[in-house]
C-alpha atoms as a PDB file:
ATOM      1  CA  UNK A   1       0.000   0.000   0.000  1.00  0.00           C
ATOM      2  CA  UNK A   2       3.310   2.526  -0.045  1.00  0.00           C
ATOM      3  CA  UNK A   3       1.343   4.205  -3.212  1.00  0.00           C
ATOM      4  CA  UNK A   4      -1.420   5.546  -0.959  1.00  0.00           C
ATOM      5  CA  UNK A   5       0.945   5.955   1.948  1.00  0.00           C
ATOM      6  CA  UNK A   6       3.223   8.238  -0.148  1.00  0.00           C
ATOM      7  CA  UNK A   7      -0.502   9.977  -1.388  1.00  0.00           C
ATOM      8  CA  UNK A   8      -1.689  10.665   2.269  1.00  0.00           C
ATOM      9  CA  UNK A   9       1.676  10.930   3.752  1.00  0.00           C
ATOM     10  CA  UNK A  10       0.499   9.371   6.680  1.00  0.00           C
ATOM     11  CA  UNK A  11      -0.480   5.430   7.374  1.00  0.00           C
ATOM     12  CA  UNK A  12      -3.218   3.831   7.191  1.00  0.00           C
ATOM     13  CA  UNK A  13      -4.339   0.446   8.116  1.00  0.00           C
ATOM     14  CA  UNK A  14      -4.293  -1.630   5.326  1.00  0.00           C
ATOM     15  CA  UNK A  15      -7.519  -2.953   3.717  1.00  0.00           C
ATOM     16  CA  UNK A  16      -9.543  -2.801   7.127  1.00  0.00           C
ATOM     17  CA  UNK A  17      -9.348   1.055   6.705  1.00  0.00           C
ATOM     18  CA  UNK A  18     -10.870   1.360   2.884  1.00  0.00           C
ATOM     19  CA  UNK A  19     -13.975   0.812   0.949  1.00  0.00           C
ATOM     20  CA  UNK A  20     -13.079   0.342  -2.210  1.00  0.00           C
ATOM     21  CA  UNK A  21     -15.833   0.486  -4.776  1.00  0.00           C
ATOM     22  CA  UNK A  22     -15.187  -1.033  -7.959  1.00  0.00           C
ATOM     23  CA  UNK A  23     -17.282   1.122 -10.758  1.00  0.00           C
ATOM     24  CA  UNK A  24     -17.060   1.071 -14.665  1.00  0.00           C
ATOM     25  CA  UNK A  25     -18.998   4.594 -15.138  1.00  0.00           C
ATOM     26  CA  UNK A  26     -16.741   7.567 -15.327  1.00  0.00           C
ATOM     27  CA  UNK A  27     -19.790   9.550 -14.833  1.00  0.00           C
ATOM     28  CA  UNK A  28     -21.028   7.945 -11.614  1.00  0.00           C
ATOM     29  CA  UNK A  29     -17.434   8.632 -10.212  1.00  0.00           C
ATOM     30  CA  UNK A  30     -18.008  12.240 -10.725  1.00  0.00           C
ATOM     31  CA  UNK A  31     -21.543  12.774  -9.512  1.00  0.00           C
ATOM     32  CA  UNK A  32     -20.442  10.136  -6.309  1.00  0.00           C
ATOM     33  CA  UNK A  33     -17.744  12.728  -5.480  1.00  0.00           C
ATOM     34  CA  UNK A  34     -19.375  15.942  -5.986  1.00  0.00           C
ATOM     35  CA  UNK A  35     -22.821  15.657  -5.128  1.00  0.00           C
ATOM     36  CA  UNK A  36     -23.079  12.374  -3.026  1.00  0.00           C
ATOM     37  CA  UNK A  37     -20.382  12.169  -1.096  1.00  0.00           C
ATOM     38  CA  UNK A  38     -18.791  15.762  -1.148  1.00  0.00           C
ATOM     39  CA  UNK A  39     -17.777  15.700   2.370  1.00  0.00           C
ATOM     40  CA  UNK A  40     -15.492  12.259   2.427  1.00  0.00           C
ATOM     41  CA  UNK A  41     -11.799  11.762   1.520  1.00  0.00           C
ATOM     42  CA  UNK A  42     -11.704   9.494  -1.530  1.00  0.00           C
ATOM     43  CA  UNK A  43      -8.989   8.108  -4.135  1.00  0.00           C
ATOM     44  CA  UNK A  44      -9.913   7.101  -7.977  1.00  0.00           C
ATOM     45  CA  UNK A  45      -7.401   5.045  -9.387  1.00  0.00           C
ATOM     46  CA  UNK A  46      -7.048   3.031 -12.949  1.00  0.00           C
ATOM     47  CA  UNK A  47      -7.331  -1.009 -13.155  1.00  0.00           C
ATOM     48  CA  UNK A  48      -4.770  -2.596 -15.314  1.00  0.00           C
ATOM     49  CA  UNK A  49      -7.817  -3.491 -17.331  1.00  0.00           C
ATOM     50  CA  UNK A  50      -8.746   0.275 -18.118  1.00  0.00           C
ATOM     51  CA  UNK A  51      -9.051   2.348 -21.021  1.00  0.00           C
ATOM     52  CA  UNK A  52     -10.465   5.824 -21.882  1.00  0.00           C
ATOM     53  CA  UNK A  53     -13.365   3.617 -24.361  1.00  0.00           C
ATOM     54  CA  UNK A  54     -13.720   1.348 -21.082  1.00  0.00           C
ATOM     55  CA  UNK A  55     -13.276   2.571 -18.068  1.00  0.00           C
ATOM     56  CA  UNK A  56     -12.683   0.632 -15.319  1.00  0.00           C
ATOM     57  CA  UNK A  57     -11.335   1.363 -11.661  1.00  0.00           C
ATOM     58  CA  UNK A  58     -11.456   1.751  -8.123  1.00  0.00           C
ATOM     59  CA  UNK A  59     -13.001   3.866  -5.774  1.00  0.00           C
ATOM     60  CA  UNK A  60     -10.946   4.278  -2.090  1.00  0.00           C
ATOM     61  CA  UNK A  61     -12.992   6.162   0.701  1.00  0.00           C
ATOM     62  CA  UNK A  62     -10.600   6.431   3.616  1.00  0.00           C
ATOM     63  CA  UNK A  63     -12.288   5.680   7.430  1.00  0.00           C
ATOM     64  CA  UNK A  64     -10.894   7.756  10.022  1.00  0.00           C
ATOM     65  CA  UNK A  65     -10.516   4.315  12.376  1.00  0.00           C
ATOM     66  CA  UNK A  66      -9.982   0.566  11.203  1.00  0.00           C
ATOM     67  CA  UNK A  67     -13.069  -1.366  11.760  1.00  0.00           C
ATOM     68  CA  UNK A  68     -13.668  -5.112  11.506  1.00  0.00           C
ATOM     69  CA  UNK A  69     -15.791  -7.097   8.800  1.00  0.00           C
ATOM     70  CA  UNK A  70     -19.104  -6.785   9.679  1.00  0.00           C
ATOM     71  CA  UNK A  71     -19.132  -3.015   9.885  1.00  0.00           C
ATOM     72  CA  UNK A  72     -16.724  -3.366   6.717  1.00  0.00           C
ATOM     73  CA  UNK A  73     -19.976  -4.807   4.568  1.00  0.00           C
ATOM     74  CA  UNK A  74     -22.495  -2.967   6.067  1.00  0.00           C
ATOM     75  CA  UNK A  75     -20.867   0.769   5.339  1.00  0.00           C
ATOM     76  CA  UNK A  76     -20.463  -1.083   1.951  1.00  0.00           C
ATOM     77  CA  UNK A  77     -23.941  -1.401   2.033  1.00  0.00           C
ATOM     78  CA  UNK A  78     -24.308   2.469   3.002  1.00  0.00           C
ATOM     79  CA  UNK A  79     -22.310   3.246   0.147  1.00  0.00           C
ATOM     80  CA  UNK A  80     -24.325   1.232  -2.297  1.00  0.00           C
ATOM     81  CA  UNK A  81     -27.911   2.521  -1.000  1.00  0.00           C
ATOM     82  CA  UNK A  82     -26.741   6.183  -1.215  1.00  0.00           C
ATOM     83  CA  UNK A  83     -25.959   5.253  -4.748  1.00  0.00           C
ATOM     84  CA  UNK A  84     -29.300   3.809  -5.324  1.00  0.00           C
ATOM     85  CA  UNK A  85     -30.727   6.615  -3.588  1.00  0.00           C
ATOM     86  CA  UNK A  86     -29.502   9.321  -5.889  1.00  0.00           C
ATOM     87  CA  UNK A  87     -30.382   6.925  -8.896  1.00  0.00           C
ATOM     88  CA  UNK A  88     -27.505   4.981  -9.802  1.00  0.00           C
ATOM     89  CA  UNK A  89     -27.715   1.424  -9.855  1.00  0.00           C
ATOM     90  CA  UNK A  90     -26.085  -2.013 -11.118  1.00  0.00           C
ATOM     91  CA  UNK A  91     -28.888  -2.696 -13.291  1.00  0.00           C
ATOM     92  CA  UNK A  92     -31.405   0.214 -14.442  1.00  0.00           C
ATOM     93  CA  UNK A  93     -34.932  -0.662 -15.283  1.00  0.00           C
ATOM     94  CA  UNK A  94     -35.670   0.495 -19.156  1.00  0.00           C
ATOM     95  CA  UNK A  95     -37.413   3.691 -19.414  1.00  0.00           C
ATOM     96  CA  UNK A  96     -36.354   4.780 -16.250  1.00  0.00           C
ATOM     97  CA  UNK A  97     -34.137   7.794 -14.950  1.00  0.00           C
ATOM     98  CA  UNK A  98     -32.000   5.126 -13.552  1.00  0.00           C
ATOM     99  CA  UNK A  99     -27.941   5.390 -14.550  1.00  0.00           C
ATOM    100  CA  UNK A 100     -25.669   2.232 -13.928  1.00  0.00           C
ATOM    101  CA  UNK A 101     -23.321   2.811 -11.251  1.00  0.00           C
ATOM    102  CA  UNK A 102     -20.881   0.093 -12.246  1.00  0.00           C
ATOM    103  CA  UNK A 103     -20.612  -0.866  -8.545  1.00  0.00           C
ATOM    104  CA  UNK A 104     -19.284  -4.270  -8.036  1.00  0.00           C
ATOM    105  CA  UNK A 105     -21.053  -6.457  -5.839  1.00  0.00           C
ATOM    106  CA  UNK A 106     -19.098  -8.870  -5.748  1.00  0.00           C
ATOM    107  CA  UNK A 107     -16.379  -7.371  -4.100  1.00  0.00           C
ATOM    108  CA  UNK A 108     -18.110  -6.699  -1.176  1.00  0.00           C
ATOM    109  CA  UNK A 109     -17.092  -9.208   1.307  1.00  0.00           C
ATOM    110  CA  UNK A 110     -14.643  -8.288   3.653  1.00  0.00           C
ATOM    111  CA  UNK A 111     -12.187 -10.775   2.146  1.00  0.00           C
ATOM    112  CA  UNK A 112     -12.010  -9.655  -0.887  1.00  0.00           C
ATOM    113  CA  UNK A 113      -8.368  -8.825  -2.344  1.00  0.00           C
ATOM    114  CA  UNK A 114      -7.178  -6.320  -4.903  1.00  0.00           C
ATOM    115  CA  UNK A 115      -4.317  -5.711  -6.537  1.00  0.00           C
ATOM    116  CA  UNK A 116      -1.883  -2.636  -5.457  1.00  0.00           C
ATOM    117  CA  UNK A 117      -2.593   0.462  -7.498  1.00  0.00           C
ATOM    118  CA  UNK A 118      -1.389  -0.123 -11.118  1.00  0.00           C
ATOM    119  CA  UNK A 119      -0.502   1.156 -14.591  1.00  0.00           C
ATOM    120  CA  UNK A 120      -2.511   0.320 -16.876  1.00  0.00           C
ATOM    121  CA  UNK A 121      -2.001  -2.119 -19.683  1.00  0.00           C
ATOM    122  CA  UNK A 122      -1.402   1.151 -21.989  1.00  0.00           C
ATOM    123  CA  UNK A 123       0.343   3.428 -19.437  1.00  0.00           C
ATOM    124  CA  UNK A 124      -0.341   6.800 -20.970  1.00  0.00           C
ATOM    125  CA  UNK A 125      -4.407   5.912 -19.631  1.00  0.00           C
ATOM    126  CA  UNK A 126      -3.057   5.248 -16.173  1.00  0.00           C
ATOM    127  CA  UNK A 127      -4.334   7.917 -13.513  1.00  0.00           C
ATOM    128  CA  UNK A 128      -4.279   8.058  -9.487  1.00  0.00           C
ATOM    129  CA  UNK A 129      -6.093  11.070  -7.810  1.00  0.00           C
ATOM    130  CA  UNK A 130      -6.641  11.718  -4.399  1.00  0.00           C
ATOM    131  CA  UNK A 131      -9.436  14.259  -3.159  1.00  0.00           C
ATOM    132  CA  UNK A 132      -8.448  16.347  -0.993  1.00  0.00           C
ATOM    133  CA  UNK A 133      -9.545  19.631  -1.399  1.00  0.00           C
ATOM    134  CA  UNK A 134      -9.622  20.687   2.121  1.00  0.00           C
ATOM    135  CA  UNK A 135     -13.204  20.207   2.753  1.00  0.00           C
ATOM    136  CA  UNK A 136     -13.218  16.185   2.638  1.00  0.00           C
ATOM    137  CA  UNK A 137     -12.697  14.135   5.887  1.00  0.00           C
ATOM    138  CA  UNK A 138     -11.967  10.477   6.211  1.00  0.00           C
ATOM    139  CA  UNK A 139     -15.738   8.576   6.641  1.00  0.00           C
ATOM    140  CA  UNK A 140     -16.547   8.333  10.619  1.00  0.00           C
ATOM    141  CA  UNK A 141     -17.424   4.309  10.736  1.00  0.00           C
ATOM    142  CA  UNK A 142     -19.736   5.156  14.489  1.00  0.00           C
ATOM    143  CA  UNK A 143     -21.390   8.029  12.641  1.00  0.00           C
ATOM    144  CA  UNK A 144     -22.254   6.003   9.618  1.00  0.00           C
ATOM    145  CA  UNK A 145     -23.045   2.780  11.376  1.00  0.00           C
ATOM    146  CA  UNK A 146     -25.422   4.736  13.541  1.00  0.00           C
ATOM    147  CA  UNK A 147     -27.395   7.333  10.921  1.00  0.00           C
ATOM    148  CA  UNK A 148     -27.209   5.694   7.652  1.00  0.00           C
ATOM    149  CA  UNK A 149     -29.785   3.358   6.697  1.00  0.00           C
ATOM    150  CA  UNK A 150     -28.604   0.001   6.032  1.00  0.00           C
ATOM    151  CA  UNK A 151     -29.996  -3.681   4.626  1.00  0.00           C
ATOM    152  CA  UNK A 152     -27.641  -6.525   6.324  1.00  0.00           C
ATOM    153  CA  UNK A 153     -28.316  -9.920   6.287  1.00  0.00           C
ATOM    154  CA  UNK A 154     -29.780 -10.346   9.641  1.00  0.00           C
ATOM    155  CA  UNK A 155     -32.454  -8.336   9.303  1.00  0.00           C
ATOM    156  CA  UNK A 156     -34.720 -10.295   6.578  1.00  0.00           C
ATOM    157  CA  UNK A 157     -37.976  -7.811   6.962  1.00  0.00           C
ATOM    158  CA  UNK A 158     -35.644  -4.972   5.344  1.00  0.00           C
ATOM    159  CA  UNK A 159     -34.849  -6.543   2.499  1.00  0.00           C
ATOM    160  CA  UNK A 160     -37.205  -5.253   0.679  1.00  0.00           C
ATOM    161  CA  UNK A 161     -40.552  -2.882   0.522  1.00  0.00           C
ATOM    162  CA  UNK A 162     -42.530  -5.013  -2.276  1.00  0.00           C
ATOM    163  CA  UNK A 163     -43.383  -7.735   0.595  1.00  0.00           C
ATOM    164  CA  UNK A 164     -46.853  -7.234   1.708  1.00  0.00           C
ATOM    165  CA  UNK A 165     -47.087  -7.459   5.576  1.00  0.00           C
ATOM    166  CA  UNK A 166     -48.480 -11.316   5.217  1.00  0.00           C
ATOM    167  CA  UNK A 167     -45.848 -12.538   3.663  1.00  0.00           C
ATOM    168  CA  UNK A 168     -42.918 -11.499   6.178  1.00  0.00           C
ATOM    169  CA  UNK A 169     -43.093 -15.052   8.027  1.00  0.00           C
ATOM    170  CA  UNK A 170     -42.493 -16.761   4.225  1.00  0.00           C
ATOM    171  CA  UNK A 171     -39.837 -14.678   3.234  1.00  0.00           C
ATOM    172  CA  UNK A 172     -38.084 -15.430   6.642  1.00  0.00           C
ATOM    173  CA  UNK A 173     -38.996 -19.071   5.697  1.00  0.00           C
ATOM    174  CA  UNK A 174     -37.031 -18.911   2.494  1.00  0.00           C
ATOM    175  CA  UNK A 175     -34.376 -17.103   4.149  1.00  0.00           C
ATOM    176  CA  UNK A 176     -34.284 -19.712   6.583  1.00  0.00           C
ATOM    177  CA  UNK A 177     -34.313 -22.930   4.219  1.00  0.00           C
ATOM    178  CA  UNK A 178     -31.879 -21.390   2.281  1.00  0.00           C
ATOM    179  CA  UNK A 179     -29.592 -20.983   5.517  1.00  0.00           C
ATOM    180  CA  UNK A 180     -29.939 -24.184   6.203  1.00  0.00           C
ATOM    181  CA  UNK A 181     -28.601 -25.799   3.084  1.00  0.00           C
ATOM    182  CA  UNK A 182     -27.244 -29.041   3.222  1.00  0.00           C
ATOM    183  CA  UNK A 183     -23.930 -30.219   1.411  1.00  0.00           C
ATOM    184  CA  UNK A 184     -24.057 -29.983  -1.869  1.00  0.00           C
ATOM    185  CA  UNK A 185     -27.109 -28.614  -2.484  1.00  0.00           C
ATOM    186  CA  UNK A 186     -26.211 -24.972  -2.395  1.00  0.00           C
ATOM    187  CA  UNK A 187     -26.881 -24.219  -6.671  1.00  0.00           C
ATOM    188  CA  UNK A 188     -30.027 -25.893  -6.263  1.00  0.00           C
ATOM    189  CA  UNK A 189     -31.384 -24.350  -3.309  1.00  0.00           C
ATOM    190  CA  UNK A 190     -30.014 -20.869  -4.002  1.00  0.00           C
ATOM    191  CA  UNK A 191     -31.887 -21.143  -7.436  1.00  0.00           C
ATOM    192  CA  UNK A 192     -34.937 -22.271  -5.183  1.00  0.00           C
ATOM    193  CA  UNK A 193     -34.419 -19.113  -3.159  1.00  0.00           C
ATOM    194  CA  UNK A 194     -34.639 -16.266  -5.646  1.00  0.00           C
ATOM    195  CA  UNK A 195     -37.788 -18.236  -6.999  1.00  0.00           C
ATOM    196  CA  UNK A 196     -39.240 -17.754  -3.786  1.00  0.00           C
ATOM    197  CA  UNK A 197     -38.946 -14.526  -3.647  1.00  0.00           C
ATOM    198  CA  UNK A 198     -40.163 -14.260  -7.309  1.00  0.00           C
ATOM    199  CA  UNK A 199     -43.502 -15.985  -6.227  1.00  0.00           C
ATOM    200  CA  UNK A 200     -43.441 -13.141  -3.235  1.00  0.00           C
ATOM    201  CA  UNK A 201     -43.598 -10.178  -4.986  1.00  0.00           C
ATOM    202  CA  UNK A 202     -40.130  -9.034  -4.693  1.00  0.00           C
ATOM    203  CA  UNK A 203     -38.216  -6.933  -7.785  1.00  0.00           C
ATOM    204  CA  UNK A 204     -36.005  -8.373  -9.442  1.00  0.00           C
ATOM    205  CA  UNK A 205     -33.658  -5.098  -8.323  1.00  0.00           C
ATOM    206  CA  UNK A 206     -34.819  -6.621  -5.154  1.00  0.00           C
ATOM    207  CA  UNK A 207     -33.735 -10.172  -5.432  1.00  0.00           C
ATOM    208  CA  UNK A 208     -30.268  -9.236  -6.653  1.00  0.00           C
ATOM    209  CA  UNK A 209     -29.562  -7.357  -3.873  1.00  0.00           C
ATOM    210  CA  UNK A 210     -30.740 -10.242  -1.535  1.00  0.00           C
ATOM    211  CA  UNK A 211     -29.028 -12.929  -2.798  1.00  0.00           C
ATOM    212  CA  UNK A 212     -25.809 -10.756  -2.989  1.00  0.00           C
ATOM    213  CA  UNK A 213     -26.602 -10.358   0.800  1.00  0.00           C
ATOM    214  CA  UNK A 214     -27.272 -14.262   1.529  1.00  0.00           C
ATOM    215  CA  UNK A 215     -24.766 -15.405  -0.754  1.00  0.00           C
ATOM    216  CA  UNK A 216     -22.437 -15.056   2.297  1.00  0.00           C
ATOM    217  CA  UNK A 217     -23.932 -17.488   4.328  1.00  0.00           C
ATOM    218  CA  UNK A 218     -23.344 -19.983   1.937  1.00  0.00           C
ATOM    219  CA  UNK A 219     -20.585 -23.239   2.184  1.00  0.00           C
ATOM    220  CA  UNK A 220     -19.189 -21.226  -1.143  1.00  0.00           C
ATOM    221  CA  UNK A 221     -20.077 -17.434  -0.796  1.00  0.00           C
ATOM    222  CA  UNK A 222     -18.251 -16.911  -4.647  1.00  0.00           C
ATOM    223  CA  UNK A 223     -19.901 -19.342  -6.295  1.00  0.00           C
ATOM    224  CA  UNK A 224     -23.299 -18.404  -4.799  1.00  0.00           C
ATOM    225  CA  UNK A 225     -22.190 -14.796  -5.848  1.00  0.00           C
ATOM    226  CA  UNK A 226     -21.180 -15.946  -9.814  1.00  0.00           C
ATOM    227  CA  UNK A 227     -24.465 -17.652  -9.972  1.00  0.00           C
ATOM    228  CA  UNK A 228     -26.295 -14.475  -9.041  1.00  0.00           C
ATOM    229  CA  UNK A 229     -26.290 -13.161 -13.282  1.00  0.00           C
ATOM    230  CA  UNK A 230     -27.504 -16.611 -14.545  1.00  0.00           C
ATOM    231  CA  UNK A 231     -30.508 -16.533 -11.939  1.00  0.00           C
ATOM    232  CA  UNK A 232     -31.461 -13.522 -13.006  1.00  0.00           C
ATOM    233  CA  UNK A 233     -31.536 -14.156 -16.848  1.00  0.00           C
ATOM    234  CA  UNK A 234     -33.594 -17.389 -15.402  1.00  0.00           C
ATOM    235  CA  UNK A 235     -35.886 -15.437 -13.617  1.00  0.00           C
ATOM    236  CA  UNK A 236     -36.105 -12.948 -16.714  1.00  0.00           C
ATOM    237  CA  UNK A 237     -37.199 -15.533 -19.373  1.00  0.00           C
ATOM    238  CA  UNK A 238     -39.224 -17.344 -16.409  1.00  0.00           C
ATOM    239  CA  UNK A 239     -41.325 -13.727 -15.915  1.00  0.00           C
ATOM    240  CA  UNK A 240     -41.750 -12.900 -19.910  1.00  0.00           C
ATOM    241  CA  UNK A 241     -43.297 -16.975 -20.013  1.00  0.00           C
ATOM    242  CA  UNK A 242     -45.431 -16.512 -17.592  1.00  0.00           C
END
């Protein structure tokens, strides 16, 4: 991490002390800093994979304190729903106002690993900015934690606002069942889940975001988490049938 070290000239803990935010949409990086987030310390920097035609790279809000991996995912979480809040999101719905925040979901567990700031594969496109323009401060984990609204995986009845007020106890069912996987069943039954919550009136918008939630309390949290597109295509074609 000695490239952010030399860029705040001070240390920081290393990866217990970032977000980072993978995004594809220069745009959304913009708009993130100056209107969403104008008050927090952040650093943009390339992916080897980026170009100017494609962009693709990171997004490093600093935390003035380390903080462990719960609170890690759930100001993730904060992060993502002020991005769905101002109307950026992974997938927009067509004819909608929506923009597609390139956010990565599945790079938010707490173990995830990046690579150390890079050039990229054509060096001249390589860039590494930190804001700092005086008014920005480190994000206050206690602050966050305690004001900003956030959907964890514990708390099933938030997961969504489509549910009517009947059909709480199935969705905790499903979340339940689901938990409870045995063995080498976890494709099936993870497929089994987002159906459920198909049949209960969820969004698909909806669905994405809760199996990116439960796909952590899986026996193989990545492969529940690559599965996630295919379901939804499933559940796409499975809606038009119907």
């Amino acid at each position: 991490m000695w490239l952010i070290r030399a860029a705040l000239r001070r240390p920081i803990t290393v990866l217990v002390a970032i977000i980072a935010v993978a995004l594809v949409a220069a745009f959304a990086v913009t708009r993130m800093r100056a209107d969403i987030f104008p008050d927090l310390q952040m650093i943009v920097t390339n992916t080897y994979g980026h170009t100017n035609e494609a962009p693709r790279f990171r997004v490093i809000i600093l935390t003035s304190a380390p903080v462990g991996p719960a609170p890690y995912e759930a100001l993730w979480d904060a992060v993502a729903n002020k991005l769905r809040d101002a109307g950026y999101v992974k997938t927009p719905k067509s004819k909608s106002n929506q923009k597609r925040s390139g956010l990565d979901h599945s790079k938010r567990a707490a173990t995830s690993l990046f690579y150390l700031p890079a050039q990229a594969a054509d060096a001249t496109e390589s860039f590494f900015t930190f804001y700092n323009d005086g008014s920005g401060q480190p994000l206050n984990p206690e602050i966050w934690l305690r004001n900003v609204r956030l959907e964890t995986p514990h708390e099933a009845g938030s997961l969504t606002s489509s549910i009517q007020l009947g059909d709480k106890p199935a969705l905790q069912a499903a979340i339940d069942k689901w938990r409870a996987t045995r063995p080498g069943q976890g494709n099936e039954q993870f497929y089994s889940l987002a159906l459920e919550l198909k049949r209960l009136g969820m969004t698909d918008e909806e669905i994405e975001q809760a199996l990116l939630q439960e796909a952590s309390f899986g026996r193989s949290p990545a492969e529940r988490r690559n599965q996630i597109p295919s379901i939804m295509r499933s559940l796409g074609r499975h809606g038009r049938a119907a």
